[in-house]
N, C-alpha and C. Protein backbone atom coordinates (compact mmCIF):
# COMPACT_ATOMS: atom_id res chain seq x y z
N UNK A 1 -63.95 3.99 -9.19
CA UNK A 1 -62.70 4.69 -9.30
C UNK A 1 -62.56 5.64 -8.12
N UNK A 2 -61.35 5.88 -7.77
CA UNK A 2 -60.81 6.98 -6.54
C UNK A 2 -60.10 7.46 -7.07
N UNK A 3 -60.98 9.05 -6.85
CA UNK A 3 -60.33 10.37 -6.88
C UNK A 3 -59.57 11.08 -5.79
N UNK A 4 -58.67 11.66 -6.15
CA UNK A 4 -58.05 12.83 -4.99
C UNK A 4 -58.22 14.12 -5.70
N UNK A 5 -58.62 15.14 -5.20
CA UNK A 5 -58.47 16.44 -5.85
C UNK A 5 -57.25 17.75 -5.28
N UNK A 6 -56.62 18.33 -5.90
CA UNK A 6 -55.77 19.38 -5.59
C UNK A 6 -55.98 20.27 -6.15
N UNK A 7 -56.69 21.47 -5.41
CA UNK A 7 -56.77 22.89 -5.15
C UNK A 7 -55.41 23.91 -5.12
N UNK A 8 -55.69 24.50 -6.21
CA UNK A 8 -54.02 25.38 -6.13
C UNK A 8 -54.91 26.59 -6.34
N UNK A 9 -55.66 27.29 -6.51
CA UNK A 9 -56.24 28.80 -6.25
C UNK A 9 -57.68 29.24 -4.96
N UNK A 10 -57.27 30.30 -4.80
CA UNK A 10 -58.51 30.39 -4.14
C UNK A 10 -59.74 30.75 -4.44
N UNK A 11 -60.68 31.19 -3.47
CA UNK A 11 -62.51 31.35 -3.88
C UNK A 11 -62.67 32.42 -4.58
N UNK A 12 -61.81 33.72 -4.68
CA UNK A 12 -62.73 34.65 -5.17
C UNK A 12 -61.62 35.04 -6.14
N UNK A 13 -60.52 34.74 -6.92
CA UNK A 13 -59.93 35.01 -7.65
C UNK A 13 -59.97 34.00 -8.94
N UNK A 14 -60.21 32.88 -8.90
CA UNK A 14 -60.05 32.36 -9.70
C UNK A 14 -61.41 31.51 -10.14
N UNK A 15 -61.78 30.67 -11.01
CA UNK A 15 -62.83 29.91 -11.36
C UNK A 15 -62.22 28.57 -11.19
N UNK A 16 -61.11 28.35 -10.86
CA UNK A 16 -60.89 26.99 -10.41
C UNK A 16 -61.01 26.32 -9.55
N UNK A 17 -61.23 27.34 -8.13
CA UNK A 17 -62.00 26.81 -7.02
C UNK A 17 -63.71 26.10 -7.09
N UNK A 18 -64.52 26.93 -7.84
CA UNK A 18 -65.35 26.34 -8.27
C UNK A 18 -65.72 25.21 -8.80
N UNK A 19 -64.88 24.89 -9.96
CA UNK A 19 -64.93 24.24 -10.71
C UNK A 19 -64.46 23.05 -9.97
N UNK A 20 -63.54 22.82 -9.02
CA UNK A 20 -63.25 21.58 -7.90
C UNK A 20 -64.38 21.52 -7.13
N UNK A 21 -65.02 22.43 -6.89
CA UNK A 21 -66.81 21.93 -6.07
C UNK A 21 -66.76 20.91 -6.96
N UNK A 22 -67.27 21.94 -8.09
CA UNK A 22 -68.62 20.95 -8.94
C UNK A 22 -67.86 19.62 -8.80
N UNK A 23 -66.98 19.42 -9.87
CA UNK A 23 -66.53 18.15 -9.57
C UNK A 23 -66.32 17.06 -8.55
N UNK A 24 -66.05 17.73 -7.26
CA UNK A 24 -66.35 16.73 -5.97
C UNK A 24 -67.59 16.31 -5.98
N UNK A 25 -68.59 17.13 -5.72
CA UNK A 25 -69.71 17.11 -6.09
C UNK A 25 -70.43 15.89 -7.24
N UNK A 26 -70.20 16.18 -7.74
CA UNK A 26 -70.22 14.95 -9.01
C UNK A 26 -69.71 13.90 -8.80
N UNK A 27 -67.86 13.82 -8.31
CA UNK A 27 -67.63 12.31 -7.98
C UNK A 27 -68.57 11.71 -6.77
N UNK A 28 -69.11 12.60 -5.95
CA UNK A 28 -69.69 11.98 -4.46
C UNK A 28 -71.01 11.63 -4.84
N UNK A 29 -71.39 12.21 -6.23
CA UNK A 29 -73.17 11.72 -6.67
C UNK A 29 -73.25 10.42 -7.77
N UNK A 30 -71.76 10.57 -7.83
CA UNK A 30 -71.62 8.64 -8.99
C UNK A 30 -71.36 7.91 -8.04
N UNK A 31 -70.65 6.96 -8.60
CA UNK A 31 -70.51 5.65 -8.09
C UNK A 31 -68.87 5.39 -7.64
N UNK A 32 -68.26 6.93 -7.82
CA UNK A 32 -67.05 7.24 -7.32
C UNK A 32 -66.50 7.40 -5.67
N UNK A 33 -65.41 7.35 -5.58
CA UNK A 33 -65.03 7.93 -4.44
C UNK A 33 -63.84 8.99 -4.24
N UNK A 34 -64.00 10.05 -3.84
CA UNK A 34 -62.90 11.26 -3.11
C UNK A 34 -62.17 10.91 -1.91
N UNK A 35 -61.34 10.35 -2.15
CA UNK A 35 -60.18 10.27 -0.64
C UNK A 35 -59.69 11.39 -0.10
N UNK A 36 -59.51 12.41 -0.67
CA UNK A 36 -59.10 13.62 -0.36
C UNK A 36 -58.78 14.67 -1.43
N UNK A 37 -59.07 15.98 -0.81
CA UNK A 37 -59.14 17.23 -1.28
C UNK A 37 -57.84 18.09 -0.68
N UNK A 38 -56.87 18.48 -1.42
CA UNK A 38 -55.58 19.18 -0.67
C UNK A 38 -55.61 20.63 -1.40
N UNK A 39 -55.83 21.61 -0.33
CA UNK A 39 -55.55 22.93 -0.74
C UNK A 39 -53.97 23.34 -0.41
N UNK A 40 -53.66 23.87 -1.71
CA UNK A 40 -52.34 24.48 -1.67
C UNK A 40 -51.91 25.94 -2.69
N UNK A 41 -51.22 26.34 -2.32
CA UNK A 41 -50.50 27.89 -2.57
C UNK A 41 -51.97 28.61 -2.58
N UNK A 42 -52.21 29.60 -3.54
CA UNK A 42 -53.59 30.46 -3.18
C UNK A 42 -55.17 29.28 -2.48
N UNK A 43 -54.76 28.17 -3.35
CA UNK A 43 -56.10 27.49 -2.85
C UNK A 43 -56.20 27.10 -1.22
N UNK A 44 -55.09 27.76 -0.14
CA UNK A 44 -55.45 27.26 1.17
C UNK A 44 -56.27 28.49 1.75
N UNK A 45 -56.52 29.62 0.48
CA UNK A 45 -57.78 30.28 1.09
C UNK A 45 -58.99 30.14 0.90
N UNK A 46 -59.64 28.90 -0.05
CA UNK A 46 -60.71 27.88 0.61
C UNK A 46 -61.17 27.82 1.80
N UNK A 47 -60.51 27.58 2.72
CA UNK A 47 -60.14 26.93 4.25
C UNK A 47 -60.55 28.31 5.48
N UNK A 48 -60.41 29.46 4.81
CA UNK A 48 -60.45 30.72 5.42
C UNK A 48 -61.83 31.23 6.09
N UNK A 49 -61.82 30.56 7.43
CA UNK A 49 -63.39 30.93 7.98
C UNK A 49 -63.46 32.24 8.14
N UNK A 50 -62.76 33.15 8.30
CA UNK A 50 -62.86 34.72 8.03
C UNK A 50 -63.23 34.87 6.55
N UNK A 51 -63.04 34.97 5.53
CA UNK A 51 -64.01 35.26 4.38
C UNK A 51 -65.31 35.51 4.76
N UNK A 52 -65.69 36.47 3.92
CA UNK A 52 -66.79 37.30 4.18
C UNK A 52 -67.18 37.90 2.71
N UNK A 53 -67.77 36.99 1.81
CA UNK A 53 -68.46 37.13 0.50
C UNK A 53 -69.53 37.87 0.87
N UNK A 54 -69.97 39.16 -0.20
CA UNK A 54 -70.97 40.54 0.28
C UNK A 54 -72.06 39.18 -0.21
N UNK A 55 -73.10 40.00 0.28
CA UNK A 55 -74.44 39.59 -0.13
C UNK A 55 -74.60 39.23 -1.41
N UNK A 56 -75.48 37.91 -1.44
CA UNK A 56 -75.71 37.60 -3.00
C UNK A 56 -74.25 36.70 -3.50
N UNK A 57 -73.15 36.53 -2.79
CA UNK A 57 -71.83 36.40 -3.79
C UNK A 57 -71.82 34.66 -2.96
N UNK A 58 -71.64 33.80 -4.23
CA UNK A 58 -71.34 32.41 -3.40
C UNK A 58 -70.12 32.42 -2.69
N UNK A 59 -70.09 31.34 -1.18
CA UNK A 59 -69.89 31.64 0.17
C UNK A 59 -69.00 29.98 -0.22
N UNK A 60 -68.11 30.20 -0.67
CA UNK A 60 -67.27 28.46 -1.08
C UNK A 60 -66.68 28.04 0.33
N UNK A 61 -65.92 28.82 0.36
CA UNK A 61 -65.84 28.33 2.62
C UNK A 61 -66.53 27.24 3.27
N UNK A 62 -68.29 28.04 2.87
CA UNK A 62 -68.96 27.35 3.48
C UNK A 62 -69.23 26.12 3.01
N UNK A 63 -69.58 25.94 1.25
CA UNK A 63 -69.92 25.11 0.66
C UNK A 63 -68.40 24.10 0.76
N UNK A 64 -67.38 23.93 0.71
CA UNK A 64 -66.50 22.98 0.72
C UNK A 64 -66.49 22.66 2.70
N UNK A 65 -66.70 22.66 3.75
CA UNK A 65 -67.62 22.99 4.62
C UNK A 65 -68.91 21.52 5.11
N UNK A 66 -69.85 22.15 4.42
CA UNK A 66 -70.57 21.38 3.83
C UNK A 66 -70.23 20.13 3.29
N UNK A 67 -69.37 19.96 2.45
CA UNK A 67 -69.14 18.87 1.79
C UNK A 67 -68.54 18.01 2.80
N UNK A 68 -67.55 18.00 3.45
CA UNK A 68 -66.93 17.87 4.49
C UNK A 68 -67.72 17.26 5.44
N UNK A 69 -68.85 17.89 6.15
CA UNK A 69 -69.79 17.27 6.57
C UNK A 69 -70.74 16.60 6.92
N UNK A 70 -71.08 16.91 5.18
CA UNK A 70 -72.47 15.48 4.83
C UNK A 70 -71.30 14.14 3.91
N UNK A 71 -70.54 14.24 3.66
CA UNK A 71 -69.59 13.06 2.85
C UNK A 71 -68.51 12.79 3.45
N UNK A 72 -68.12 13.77 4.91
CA UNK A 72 -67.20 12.67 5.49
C UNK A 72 -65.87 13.11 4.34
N UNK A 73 -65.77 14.04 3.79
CA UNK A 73 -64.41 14.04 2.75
C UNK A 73 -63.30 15.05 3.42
N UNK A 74 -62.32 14.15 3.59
CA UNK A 74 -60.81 14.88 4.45
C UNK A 74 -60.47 16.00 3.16
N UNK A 75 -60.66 17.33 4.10
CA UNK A 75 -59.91 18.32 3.52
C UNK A 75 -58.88 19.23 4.00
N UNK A 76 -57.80 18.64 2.94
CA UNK A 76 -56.66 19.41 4.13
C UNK A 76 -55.66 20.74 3.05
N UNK A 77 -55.31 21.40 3.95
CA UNK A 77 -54.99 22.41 3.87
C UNK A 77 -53.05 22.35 3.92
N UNK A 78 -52.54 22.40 3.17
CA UNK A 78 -50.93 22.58 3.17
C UNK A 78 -50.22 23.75 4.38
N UNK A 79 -49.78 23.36 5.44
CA UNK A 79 -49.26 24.07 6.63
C UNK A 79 -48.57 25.16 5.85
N UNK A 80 -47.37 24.84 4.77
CA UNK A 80 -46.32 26.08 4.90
C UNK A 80 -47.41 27.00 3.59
N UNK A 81 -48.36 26.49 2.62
CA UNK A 81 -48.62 27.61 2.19
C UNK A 81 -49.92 28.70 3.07
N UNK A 82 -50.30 27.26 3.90
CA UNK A 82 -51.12 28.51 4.71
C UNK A 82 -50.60 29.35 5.80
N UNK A 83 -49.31 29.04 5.92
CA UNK A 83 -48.73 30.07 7.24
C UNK A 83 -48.65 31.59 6.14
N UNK A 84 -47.87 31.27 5.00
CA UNK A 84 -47.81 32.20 4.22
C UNK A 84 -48.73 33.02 3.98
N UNK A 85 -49.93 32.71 3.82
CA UNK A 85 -51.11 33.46 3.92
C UNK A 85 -52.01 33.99 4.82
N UNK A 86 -51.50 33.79 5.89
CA UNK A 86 -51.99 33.56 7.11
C UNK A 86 -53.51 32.32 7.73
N UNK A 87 -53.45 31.78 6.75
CA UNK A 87 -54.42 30.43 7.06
C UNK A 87 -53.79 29.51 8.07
N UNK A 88 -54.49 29.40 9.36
CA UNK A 88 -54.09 28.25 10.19
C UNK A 88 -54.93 28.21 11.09
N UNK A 89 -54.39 27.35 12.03
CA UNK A 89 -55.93 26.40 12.79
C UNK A 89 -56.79 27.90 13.75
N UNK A 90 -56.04 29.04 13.64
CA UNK A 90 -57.08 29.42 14.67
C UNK A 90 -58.00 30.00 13.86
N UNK A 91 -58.57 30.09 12.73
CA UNK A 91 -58.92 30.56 11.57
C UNK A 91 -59.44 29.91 10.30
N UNK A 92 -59.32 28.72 10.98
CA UNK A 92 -59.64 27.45 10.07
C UNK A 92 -61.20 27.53 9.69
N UNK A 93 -61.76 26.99 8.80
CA UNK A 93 -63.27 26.42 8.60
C UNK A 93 -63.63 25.66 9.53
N UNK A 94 -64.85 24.99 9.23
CA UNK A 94 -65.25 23.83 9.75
C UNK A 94 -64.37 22.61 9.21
N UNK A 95 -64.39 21.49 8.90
CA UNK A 95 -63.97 20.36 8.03
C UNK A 95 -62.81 20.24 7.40
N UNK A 96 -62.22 21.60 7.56
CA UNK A 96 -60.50 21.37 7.53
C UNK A 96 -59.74 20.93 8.43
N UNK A 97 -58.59 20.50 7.70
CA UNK A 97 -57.19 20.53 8.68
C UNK A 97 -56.11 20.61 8.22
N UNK A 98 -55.55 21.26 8.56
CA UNK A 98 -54.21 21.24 8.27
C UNK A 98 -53.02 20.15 8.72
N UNK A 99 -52.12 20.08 7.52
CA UNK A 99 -51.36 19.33 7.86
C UNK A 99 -50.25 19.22 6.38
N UNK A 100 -49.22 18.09 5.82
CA UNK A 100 -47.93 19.10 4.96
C UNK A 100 -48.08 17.75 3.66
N UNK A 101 -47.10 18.20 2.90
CA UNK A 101 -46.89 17.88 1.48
C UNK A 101 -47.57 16.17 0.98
N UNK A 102 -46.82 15.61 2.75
CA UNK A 102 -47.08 14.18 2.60
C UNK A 102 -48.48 13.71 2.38
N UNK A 103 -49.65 14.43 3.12
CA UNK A 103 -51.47 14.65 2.50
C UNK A 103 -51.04 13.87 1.22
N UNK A 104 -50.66 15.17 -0.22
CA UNK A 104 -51.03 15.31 -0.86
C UNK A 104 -50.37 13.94 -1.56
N UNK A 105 -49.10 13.41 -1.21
CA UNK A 105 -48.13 12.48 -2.05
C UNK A 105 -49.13 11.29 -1.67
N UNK A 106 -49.84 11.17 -0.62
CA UNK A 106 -50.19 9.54 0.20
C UNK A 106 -51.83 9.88 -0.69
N UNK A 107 -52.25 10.74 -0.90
CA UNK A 107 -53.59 10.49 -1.80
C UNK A 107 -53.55 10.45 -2.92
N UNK A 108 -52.41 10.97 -3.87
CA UNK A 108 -51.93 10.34 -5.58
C UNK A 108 -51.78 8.93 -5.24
N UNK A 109 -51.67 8.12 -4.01
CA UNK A 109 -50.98 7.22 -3.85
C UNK A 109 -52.02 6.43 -3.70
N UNK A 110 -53.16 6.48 -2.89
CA UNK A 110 -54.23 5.89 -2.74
C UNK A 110 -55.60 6.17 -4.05
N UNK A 111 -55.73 7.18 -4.50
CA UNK A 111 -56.12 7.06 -5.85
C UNK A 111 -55.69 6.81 -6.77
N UNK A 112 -56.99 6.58 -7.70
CA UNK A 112 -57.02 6.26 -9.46
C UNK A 112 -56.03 7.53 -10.06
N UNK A 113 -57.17 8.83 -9.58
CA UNK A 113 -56.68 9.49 -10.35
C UNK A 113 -56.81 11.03 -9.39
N UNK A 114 -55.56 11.94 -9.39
CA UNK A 114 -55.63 13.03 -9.16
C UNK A 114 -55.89 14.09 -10.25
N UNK A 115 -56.91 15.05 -9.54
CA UNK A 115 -57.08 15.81 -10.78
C UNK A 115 -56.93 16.98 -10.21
N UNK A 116 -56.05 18.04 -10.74
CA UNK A 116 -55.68 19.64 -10.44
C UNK A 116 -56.39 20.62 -11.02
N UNK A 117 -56.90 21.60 -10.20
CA UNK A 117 -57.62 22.87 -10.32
C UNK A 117 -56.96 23.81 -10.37
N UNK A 118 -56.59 24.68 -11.16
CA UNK A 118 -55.67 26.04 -10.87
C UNK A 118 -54.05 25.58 -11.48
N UNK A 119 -53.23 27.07 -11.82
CA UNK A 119 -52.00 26.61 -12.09
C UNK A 119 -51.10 25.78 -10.81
């Protein structure tokens, strides 16, 4: 089965960013596949290589990052909610990119199943 995932909060406000790790995480350790990960409204501060979690506090930036890197999984970031927030390429993570709505319509489109994190 192919998953797409959509991120609608960010790392340190909500538990729904998390909770889209684990789950990537999990589809990439079955027998599944992740076509893509789309951060949008609070969730394009995922993407935010300025974050700066104090000591001791998990570092999701890095870890979605990571994922990105060892699995090869496109993670993209929604242009107009990250202008709004000030998220964009000069400020970007590693393994992001930005780019707009159509991401998110062409990976419901190519997956089984999309599954949403956050309101």
């Amino acid at each position: 089965m192919k998953f797409a995932i959509l991120v609608n909060e960010g790392p340190f406000s909500h538990q729904a960013a998390d909770t889209a790790l684990a789950f990537a995480q999990a589809v990439l350790e079955s027998e599944h596949a992740l076509t893509r990960v789309f951060f949008y409204f609070d969730g394009v501060q995922n993407a935010n290589r300025l974050a700066a979690p104090g000591n001791g506090d998990r570092n999701l930036v890095r870890s979605w990052s990571k994922l990105a890197e060892e699995h090869g999984v496109d993670l993209v970031v929604c242009i107009a909610a990250g202008l709004r927030r000030g998220v964009r390429e000069a400020n970007l993570a590693p393994g992001f990119r930005i780019s707009g709505m159509g991401q998110l319509v062409e990976a419901a489109m190519l997956a089984d199943r999309l599954v949403t994190f956050g309101a």
